[in-house]
C-alpha atoms as a PDB file:
ATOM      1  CA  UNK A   1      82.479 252.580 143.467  1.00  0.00           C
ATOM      2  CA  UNK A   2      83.832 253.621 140.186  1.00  0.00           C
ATOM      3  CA  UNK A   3      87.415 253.395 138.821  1.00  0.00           C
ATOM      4  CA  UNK A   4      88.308 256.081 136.204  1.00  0.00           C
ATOM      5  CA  UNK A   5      91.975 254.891 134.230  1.00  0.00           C
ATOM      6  CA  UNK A   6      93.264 257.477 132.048  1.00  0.00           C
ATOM      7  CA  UNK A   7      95.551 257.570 129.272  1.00  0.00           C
ATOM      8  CA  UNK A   8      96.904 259.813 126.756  1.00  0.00           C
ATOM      9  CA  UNK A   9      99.047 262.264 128.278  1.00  0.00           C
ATOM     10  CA  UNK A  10     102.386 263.415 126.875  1.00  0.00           C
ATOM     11  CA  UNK A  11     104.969 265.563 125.299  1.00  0.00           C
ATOM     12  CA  UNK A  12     103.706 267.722 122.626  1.00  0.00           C
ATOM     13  CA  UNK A  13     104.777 270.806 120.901  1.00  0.00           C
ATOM     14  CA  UNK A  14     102.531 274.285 120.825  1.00  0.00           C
ATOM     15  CA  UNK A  15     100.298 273.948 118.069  1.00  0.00           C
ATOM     16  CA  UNK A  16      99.676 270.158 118.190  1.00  0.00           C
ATOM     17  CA  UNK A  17      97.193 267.708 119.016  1.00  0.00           C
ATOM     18  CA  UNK A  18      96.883 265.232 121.704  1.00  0.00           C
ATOM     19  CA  UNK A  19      93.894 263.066 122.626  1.00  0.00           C
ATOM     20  CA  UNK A  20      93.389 261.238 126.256  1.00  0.00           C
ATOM     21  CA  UNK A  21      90.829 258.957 126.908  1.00  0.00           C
ATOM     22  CA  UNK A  22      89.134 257.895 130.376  1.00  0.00           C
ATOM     23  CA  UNK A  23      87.976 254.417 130.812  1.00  0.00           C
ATOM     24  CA  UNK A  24      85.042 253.985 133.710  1.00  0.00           C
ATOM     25  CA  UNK A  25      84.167 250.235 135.373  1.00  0.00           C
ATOM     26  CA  UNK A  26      82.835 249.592 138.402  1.00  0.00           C
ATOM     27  CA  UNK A  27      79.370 250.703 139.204  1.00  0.00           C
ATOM     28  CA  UNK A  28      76.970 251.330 136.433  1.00  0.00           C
ATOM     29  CA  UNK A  29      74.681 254.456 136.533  1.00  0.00           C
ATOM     30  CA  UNK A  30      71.699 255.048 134.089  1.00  0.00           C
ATOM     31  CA  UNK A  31      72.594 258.719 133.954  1.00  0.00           C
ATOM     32  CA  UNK A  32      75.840 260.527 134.674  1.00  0.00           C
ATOM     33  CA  UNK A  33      78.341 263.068 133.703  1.00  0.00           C
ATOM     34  CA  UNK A  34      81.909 262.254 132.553  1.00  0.00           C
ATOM     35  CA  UNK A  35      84.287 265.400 132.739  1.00  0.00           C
ATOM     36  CA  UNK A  36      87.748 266.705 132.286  1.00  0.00           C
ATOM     37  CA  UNK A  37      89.594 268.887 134.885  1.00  0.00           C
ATOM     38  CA  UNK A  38      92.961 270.392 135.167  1.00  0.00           C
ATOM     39  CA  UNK A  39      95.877 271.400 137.163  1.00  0.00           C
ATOM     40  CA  UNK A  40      98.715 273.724 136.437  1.00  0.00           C
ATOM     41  CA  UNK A  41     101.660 273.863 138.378  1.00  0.00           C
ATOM     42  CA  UNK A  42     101.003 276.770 141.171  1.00  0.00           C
ATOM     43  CA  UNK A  43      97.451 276.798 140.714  1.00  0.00           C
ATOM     44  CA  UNK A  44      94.522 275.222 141.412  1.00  0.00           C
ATOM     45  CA  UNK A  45      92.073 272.668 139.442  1.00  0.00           C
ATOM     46  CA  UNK A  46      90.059 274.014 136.898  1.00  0.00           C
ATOM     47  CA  UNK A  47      86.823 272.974 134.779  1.00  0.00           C
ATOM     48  CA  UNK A  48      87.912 271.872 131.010  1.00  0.00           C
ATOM     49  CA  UNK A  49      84.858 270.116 129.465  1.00  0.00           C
ATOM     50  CA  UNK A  50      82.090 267.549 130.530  1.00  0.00           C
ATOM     51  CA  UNK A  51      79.470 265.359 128.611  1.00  0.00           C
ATOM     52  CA  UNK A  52      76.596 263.680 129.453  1.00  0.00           C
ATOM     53  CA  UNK A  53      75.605 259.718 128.894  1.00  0.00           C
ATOM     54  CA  UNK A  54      72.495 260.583 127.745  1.00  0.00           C
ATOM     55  CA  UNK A  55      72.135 263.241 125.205  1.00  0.00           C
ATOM     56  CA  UNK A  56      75.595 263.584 124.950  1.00  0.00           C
ATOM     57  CA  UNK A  57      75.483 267.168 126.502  1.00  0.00           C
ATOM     58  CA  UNK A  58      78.638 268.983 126.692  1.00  0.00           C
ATOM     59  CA  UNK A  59      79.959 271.495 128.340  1.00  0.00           C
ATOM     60  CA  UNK A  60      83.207 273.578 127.752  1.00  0.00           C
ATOM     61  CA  UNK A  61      85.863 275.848 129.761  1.00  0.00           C
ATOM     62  CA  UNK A  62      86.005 279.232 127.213  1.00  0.00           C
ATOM     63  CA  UNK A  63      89.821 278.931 127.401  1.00  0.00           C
ATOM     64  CA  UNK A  64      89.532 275.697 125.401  1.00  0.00           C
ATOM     65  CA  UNK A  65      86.509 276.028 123.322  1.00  0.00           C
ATOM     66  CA  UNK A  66      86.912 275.892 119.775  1.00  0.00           C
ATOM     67  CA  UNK A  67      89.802 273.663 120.265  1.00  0.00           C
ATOM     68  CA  UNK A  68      89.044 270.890 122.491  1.00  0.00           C
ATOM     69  CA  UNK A  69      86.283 268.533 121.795  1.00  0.00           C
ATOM     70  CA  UNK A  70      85.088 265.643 124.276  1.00  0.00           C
ATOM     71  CA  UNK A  71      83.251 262.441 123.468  1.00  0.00           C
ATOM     72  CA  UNK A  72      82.268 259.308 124.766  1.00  0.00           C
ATOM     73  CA  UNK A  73      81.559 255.673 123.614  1.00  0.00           C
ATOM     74  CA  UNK A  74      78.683 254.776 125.864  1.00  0.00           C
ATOM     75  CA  UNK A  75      79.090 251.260 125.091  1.00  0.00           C
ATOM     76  CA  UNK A  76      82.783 251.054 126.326  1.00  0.00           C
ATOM     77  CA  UNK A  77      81.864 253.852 129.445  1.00  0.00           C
ATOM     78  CA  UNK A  78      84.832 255.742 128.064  1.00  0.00           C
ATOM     79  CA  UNK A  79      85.291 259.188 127.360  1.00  0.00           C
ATOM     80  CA  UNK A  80      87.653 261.101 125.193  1.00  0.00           C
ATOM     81  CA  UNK A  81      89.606 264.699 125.228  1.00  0.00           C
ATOM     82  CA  UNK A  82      90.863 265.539 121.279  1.00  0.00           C
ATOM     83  CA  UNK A  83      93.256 268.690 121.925  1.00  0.00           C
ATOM     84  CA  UNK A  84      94.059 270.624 119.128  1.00  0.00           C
ATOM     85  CA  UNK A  85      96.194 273.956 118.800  1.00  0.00           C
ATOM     86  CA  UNK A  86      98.066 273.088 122.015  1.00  0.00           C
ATOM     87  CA  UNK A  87      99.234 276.238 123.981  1.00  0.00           C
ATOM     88  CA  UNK A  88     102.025 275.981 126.632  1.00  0.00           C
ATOM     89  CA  UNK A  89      99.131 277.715 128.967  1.00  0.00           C
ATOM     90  CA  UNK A  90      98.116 274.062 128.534  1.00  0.00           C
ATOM     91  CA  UNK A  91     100.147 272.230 130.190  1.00  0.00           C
ATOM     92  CA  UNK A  92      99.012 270.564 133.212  1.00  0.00           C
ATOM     93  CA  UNK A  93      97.802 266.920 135.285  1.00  0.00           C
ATOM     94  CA  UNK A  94      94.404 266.727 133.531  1.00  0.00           C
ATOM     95  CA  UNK A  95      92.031 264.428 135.471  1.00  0.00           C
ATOM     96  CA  UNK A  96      88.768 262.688 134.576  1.00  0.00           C
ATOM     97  CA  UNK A  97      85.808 262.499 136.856  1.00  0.00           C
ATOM     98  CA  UNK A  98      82.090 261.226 136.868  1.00  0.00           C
ATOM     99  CA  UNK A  99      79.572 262.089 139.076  1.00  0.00           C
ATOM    100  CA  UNK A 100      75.686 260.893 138.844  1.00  0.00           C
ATOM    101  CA  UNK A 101      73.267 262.668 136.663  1.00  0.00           C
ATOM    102  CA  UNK A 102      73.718 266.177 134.774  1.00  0.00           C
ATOM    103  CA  UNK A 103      76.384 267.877 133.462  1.00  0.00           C
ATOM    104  CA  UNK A 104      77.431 270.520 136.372  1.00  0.00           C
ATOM    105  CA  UNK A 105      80.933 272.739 136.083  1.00  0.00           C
ATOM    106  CA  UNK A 106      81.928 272.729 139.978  1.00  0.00           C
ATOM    107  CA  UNK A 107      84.947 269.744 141.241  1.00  0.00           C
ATOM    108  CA  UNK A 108      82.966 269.673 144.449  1.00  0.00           C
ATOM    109  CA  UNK A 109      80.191 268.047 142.578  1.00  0.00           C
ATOM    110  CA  UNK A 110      82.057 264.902 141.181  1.00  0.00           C
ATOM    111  CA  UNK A 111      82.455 261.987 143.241  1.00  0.00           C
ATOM    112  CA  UNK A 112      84.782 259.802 141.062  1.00  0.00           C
ATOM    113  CA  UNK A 113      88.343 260.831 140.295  1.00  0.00           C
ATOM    114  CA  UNK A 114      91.033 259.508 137.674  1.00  0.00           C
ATOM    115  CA  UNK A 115      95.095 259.460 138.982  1.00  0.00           C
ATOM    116  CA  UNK A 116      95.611 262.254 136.250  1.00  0.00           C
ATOM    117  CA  UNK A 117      97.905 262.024 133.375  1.00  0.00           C
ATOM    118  CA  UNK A 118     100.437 264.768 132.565  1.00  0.00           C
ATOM    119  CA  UNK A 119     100.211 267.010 129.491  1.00  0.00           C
ATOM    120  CA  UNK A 120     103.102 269.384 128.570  1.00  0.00           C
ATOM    121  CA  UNK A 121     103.137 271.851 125.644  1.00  0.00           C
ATOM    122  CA  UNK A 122     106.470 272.867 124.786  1.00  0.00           C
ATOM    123  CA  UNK A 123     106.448 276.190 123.079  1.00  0.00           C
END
């Protein structure tokens, strides 16, 4: 098993910056993928970003590239969402997840789950 414990989430205005982090302990993997989905009120969970533990491949949703940037500290297992130029369009429970091996875009494909920390963008 794997416990995911995020932290992070919070009030922000449009235009701002907010960074969450995800700690992982539990059961250690050579290779695997740490990622960042989302939920908006009304909809349903969407892809955000991923990254790799080796290479330190990433991966990113086009509605937040160019403003969103993940990274990890391998050494601590924790990875890291910096949000910049905050849009209300933001706002939402972001959850981290890990699955074994390779960065990969689809929910279905991540067997770990965070208890998701709230973001809202006030325009």
């Amino acid at each position: 098993q794997v416990q995911l414990v995020e932290s992070g989430g919070g009030l922000v205005q449009a235009g701002g910056s907010l960074r969450l982090s995800c700690a992982a302990s539990g059961r250690t993997f050579t290779s695997y993928t740490m990622g960042w989905f989302r939920q908006a009120p009304g909809k349903e969970r969407e892809f955000v970003a991923a990254i790799s533990r080796i290479g330190a491949l990433t991966n990113y949703a086009d509605s937040v590239k160019g403003r969103f940037t993940i990274s990890r500290d391998s050494a601590k297992n924790t990875v890291y969402l910096q949000m910049s130029s905050l849009k209300s369009e933001d706002t939402a429970v972001y959850y981290c997840a890990f699955r074994p091996g390779a960065v990969v875009l689809s929910q279905n494909e991540y067997h770990y789950w965070g208890q998701g920390t709230q973001v809202t963008v006030s325009s």
